[in-house]
N, C-alpha and C. Protein backbone atom coordinates (compact mmCIF):
# COMPACT_ATOMS: atom_id res chain seq x y z
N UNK A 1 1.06 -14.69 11.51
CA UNK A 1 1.48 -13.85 10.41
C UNK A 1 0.35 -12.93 9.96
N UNK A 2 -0.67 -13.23 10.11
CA UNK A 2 -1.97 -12.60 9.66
C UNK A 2 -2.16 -11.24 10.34
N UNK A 3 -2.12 -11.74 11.64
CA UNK A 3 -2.29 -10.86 12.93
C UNK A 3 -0.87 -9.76 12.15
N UNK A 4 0.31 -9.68 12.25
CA UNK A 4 1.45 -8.65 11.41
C UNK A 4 0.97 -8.31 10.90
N UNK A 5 0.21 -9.10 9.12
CA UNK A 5 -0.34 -7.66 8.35
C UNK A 5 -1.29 -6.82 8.47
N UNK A 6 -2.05 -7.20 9.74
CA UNK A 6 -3.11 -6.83 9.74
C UNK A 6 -2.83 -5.30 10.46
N UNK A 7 -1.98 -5.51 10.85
CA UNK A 7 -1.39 -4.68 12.42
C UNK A 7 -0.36 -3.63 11.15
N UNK A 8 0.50 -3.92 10.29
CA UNK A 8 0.93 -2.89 9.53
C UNK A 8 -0.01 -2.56 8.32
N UNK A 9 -1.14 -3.08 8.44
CA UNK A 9 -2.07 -2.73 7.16
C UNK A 9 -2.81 -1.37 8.13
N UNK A 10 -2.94 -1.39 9.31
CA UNK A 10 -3.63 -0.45 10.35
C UNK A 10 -2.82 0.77 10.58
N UNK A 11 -1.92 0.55 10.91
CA UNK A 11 -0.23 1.48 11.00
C UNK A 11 -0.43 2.68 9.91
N UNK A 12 -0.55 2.04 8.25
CA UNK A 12 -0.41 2.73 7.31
C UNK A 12 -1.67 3.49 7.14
N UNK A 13 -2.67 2.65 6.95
CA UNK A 13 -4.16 3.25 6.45
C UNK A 13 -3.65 4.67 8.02
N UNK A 14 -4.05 4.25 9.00
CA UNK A 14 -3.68 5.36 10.25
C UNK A 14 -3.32 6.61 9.80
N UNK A 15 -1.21 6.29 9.27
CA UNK A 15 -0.72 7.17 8.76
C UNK A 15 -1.62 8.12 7.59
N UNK A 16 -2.09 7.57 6.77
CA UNK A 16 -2.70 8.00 5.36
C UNK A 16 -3.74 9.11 6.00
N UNK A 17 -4.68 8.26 6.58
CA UNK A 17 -5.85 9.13 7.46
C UNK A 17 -5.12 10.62 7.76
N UNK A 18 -4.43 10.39 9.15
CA UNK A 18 -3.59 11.20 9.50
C UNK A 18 -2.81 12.69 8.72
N UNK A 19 -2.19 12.26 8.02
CA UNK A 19 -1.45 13.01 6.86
C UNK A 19 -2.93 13.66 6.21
N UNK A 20 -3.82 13.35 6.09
CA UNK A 20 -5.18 14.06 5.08
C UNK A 20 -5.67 14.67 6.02
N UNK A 21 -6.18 14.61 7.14
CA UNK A 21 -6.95 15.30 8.07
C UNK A 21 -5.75 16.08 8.58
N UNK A 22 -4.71 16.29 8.67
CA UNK A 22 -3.86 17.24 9.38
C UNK A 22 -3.13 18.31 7.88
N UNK A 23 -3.46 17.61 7.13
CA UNK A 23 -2.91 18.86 6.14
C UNK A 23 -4.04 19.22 4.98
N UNK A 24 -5.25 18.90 5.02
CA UNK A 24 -6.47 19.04 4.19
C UNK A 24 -6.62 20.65 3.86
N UNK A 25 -6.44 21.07 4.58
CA UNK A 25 -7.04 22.96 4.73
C UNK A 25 -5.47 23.48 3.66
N UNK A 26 -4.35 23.15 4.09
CA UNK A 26 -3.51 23.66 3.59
C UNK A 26 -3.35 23.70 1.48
N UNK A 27 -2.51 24.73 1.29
CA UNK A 27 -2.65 25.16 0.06
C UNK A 27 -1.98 24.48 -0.90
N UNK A 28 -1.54 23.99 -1.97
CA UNK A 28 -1.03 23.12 -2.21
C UNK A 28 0.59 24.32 -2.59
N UNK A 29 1.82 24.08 -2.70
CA UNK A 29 2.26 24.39 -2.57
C UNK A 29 3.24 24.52 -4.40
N UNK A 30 3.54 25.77 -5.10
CA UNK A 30 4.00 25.92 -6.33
C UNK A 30 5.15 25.25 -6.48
N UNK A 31 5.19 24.58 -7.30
CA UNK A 31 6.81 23.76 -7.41
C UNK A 31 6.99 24.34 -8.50
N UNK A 32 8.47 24.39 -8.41
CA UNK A 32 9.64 25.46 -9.64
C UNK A 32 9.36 24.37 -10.54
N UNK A 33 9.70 25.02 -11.86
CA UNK A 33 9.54 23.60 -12.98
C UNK A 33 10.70 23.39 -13.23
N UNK A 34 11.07 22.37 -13.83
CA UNK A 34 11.86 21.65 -14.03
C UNK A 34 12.29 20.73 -15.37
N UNK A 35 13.39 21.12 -16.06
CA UNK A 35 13.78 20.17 -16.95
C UNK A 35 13.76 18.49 -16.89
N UNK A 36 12.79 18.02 -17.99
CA UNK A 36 12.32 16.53 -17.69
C UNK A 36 13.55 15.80 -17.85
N UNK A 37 13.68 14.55 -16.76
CA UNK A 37 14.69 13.68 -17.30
C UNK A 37 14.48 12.82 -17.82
N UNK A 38 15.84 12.30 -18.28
CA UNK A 38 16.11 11.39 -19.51
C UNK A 38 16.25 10.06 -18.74
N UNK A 39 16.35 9.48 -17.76
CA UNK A 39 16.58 8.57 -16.51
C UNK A 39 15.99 8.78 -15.63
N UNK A 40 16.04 7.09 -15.19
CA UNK A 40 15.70 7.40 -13.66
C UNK A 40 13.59 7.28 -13.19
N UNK A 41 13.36 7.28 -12.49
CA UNK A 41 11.82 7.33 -12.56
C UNK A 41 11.22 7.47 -11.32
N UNK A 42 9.78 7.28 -11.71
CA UNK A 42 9.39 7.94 -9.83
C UNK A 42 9.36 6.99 -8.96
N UNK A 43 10.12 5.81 -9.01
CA UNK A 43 10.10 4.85 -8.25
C UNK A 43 8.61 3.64 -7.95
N UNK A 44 7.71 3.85 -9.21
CA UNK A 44 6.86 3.28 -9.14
C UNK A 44 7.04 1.42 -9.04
N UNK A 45 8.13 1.30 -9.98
CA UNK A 45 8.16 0.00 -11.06
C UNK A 45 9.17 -0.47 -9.34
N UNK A 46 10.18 0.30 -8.62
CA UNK A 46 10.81 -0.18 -7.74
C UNK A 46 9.92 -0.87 -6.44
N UNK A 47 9.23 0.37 -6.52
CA UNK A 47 7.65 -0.08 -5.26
C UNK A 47 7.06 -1.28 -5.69
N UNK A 48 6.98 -1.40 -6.81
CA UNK A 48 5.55 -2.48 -6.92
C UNK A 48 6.07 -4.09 -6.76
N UNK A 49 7.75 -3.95 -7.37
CA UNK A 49 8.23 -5.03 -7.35
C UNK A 49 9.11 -5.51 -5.68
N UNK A 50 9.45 -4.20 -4.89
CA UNK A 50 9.18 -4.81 -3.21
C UNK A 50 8.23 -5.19 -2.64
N UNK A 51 6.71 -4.35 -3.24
CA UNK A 51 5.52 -5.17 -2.82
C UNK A 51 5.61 -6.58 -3.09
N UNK A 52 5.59 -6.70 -4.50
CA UNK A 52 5.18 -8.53 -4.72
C UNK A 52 6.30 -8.83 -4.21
N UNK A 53 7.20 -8.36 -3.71
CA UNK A 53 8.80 -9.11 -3.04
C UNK A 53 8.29 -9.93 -1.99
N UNK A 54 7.59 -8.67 -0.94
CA UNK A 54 7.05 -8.99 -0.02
C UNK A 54 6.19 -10.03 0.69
N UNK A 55 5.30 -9.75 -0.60
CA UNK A 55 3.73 -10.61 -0.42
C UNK A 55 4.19 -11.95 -0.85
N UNK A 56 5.26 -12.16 -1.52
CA UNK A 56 5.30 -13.74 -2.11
C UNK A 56 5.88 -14.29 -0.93
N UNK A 57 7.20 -13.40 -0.29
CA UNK A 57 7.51 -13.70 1.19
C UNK A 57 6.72 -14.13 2.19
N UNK A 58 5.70 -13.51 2.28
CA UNK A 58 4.91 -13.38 3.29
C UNK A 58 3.91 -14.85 3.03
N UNK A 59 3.69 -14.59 1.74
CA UNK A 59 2.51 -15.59 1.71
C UNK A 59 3.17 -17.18 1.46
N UNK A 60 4.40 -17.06 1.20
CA UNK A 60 5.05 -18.19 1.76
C UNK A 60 5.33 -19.09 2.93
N UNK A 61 5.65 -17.81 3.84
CA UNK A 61 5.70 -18.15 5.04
C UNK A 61 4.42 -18.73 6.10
N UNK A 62 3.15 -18.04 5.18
CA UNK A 62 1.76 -18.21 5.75
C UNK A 62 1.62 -19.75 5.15
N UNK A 63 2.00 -20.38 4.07
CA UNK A 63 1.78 -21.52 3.44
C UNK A 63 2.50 -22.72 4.36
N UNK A 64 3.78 -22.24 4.66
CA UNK A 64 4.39 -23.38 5.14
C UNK A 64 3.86 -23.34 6.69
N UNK A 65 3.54 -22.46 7.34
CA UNK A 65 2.96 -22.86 8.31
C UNK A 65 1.75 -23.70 8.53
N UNK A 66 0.97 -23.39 7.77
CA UNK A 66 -0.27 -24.17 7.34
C UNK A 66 -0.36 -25.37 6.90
N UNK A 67 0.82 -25.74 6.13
CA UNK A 67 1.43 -27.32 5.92
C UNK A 67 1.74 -28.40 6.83
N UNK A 68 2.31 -27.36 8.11
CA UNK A 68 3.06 -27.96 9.33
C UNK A 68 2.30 -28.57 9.92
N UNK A 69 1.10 -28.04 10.13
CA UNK A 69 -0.32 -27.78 10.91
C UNK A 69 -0.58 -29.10 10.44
């Protein structure tokens, strides 16, 4: 299991790298403005709570193996 995150912890950082060195020079681009809403959000509070979704998953699965052992 270790070896997985380690391997999608590499994947992403990669991606991140990637995305900065291939669009660094470029300009940032004017966004139209926009009436604020009343709902709804930037999906922060949704992200953080699939993360710990994840990691409790994960680090569960790393526990019971380690039990077996």
């Amino acid at each position: 299991m270790w070896i997985a995150a380690i391997v999608v912890a590499v994947v992403c950082v990669s991606g991140l790298v990637y995305g900065l060195v291939v669009e660094w020079n470029t300009p940032a681009e004017k966004l139209p403005t926009r009436t604020a809403r009343t709902s709804g959000g930037s999906g922060l509070g949704a992200g953080l709570m699939i993360g710990i979704g994840a990691g409790i998953a994960i680090g569960s699965l790393i526990a019971i193996r380690r039990k077996r052992d």
